[in-house]
Protein backbone atom coordinates (compact mmCIF):
# COMPACT_ATOMS: atom_id res chain seq x y z
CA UNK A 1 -124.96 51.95 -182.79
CA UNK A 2 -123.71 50.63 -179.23
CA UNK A 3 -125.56 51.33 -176.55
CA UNK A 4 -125.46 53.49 -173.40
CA UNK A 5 -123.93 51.69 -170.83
CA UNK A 6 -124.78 52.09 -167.13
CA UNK A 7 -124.90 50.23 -163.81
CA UNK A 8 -125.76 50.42 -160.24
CA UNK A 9 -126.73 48.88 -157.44
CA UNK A 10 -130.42 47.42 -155.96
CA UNK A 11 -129.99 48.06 -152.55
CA UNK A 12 -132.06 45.80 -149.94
CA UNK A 13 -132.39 45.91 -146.23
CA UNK A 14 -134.09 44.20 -143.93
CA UNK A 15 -136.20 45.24 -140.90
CA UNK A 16 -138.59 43.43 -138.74
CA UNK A 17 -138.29 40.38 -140.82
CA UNK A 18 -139.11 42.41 -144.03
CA UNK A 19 -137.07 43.39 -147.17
CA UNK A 20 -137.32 46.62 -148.30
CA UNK A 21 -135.47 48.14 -151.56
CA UNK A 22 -133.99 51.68 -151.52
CA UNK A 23 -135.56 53.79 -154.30
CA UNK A 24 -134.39 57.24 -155.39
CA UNK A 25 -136.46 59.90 -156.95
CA UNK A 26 -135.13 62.05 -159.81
CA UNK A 27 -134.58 65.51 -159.31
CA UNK A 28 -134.95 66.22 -162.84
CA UNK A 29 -137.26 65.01 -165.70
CA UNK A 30 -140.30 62.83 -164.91
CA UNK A 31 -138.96 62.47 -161.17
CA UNK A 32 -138.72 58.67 -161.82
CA UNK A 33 -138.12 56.06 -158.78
CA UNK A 34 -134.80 53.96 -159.44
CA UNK A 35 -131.97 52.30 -157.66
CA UNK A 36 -128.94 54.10 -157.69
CA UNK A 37 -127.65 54.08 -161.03
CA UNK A 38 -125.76 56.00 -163.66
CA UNK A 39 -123.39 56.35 -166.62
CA UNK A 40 -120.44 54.22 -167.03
CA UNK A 41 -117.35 56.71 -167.67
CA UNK A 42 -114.57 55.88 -170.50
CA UNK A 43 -112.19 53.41 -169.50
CA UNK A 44 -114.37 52.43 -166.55
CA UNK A 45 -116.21 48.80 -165.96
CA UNK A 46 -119.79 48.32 -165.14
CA UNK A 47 -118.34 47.18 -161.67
CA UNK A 48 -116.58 50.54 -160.74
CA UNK A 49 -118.99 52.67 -162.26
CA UNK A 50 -121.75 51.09 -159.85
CA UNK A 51 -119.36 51.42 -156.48
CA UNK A 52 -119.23 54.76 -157.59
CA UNK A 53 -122.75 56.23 -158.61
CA UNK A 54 -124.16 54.32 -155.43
CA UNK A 55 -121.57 56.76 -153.11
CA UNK A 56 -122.69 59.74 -155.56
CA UNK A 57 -126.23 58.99 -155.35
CA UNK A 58 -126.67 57.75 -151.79
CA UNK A 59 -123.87 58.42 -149.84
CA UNK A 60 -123.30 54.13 -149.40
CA UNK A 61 -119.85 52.87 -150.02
CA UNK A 62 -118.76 49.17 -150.90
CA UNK A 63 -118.10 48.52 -146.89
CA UNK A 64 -121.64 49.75 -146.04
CA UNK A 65 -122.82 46.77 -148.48
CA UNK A 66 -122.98 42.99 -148.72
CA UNK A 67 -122.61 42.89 -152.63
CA UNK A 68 -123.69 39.39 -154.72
CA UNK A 69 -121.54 40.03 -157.52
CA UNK A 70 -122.64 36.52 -158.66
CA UNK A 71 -126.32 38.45 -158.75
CA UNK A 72 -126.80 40.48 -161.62
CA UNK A 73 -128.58 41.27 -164.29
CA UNK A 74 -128.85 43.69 -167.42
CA UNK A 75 -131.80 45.98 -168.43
CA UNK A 76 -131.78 46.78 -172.14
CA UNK A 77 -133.96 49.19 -173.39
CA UNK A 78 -134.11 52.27 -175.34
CA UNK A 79 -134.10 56.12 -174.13
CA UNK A 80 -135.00 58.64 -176.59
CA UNK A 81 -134.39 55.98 -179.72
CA UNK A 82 -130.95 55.06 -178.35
CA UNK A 83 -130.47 51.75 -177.05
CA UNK A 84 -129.25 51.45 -173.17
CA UNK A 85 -127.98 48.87 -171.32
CA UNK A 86 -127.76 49.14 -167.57
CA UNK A 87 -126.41 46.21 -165.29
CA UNK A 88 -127.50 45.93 -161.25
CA UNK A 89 -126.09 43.55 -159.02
CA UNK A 90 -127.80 43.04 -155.24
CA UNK A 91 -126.39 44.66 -152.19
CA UNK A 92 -127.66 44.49 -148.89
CA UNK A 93 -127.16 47.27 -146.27
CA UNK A 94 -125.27 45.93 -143.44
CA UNK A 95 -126.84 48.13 -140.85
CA UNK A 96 -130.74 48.34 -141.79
CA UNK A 97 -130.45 51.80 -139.78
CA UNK A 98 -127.84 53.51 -141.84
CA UNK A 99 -128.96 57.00 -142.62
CA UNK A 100 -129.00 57.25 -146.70
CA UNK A 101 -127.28 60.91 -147.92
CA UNK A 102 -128.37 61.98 -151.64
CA UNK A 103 -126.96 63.95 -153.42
CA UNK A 104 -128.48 66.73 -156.02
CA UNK A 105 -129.33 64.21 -158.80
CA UNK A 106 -132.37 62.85 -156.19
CA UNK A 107 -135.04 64.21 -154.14
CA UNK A 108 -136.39 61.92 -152.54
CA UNK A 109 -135.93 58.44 -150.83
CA UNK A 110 -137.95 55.67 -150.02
CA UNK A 111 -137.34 51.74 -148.58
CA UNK A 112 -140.16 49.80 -149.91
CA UNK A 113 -141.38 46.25 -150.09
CA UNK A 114 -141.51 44.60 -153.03
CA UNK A 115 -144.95 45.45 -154.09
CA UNK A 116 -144.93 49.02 -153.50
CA UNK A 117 -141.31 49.26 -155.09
CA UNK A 118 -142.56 47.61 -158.19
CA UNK A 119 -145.46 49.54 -158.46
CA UNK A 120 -143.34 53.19 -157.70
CA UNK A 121 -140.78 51.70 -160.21
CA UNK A 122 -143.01 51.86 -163.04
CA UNK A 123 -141.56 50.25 -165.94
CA UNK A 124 -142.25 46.50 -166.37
CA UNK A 125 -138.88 45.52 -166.95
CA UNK A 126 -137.74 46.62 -163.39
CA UNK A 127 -141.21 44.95 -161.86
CA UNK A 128 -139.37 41.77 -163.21
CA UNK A 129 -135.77 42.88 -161.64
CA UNK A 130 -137.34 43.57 -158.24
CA UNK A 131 -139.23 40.36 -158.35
CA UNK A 132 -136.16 38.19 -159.22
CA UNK A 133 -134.04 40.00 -156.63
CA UNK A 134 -136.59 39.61 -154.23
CA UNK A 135 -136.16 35.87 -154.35
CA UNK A 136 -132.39 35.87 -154.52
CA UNK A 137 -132.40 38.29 -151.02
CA UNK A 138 -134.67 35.40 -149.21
CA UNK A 139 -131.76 32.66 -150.06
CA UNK A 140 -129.04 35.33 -148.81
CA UNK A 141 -130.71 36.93 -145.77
């Protein structure tokens, strides 16, 4: 069986000399934090599906962002006994102030520091994301 695929982007700013990562709460099921992420439609690639769910899901386009497309990485895992694979790559806002829109999939935001992001997060494997990200953003910032 092939998995799932999705991607999306983990979104950082920075604000009084501290990164923060945009999280988005779920409007529907456990209300879980994530970046913004979602489904990669047939005949799509990883790349445009992430552009577009992070415009769905937060109202940021491409020119909003500083994207690292050489910073990625996949999450593989398994969601209801199917096997998923979503890929992230790290963006930083341009302007830290930018107001973030969501849309009904989310109902909630938050900017966190790494920490409190990994802990809101709550799944081990995107601790370990958040953690690597948060030491490619230092090089980049």
């Amino acid at each position: 069986m092939s998995p799932t695929r999705a991607a999306g982007l983990v979104i950082f700013r920075q604000t009084n000399q501290i990164i923060q990562f945009l999280l988005l709460q779920t409007s529907y099921g456990q209300h879980h934090w994530t970046p913004p992420k979602g489904h990669v439609d047939p005949g799509e690639s990883d790349w445009v599906t992430a552009l577009r769910e992070t415009q769905e899901e937060a109202g940021l386009s491409e020119n909003d962002l500083e994207i690292y497309k050489d910073i990625s990485k996949a999450l593989n895992y398994e969601v209801k006994g199917k096997p998923k694979v979503v890929v992230y790559w790290l963006a930083k806002l341009k302007n830290p102030d930018q107001a973030v829109t969501l849309s009904d999939e989310h109902q909630d935001l938050k900017w966190l520091p790494l920490q409190q992001a990994q802990e809101i997060s709550g799944f081990k494997d995107m601790q370990n994301l958040l953690a690597e990200f948060y030491d490619s953003a230092l090089k980049v910032v």
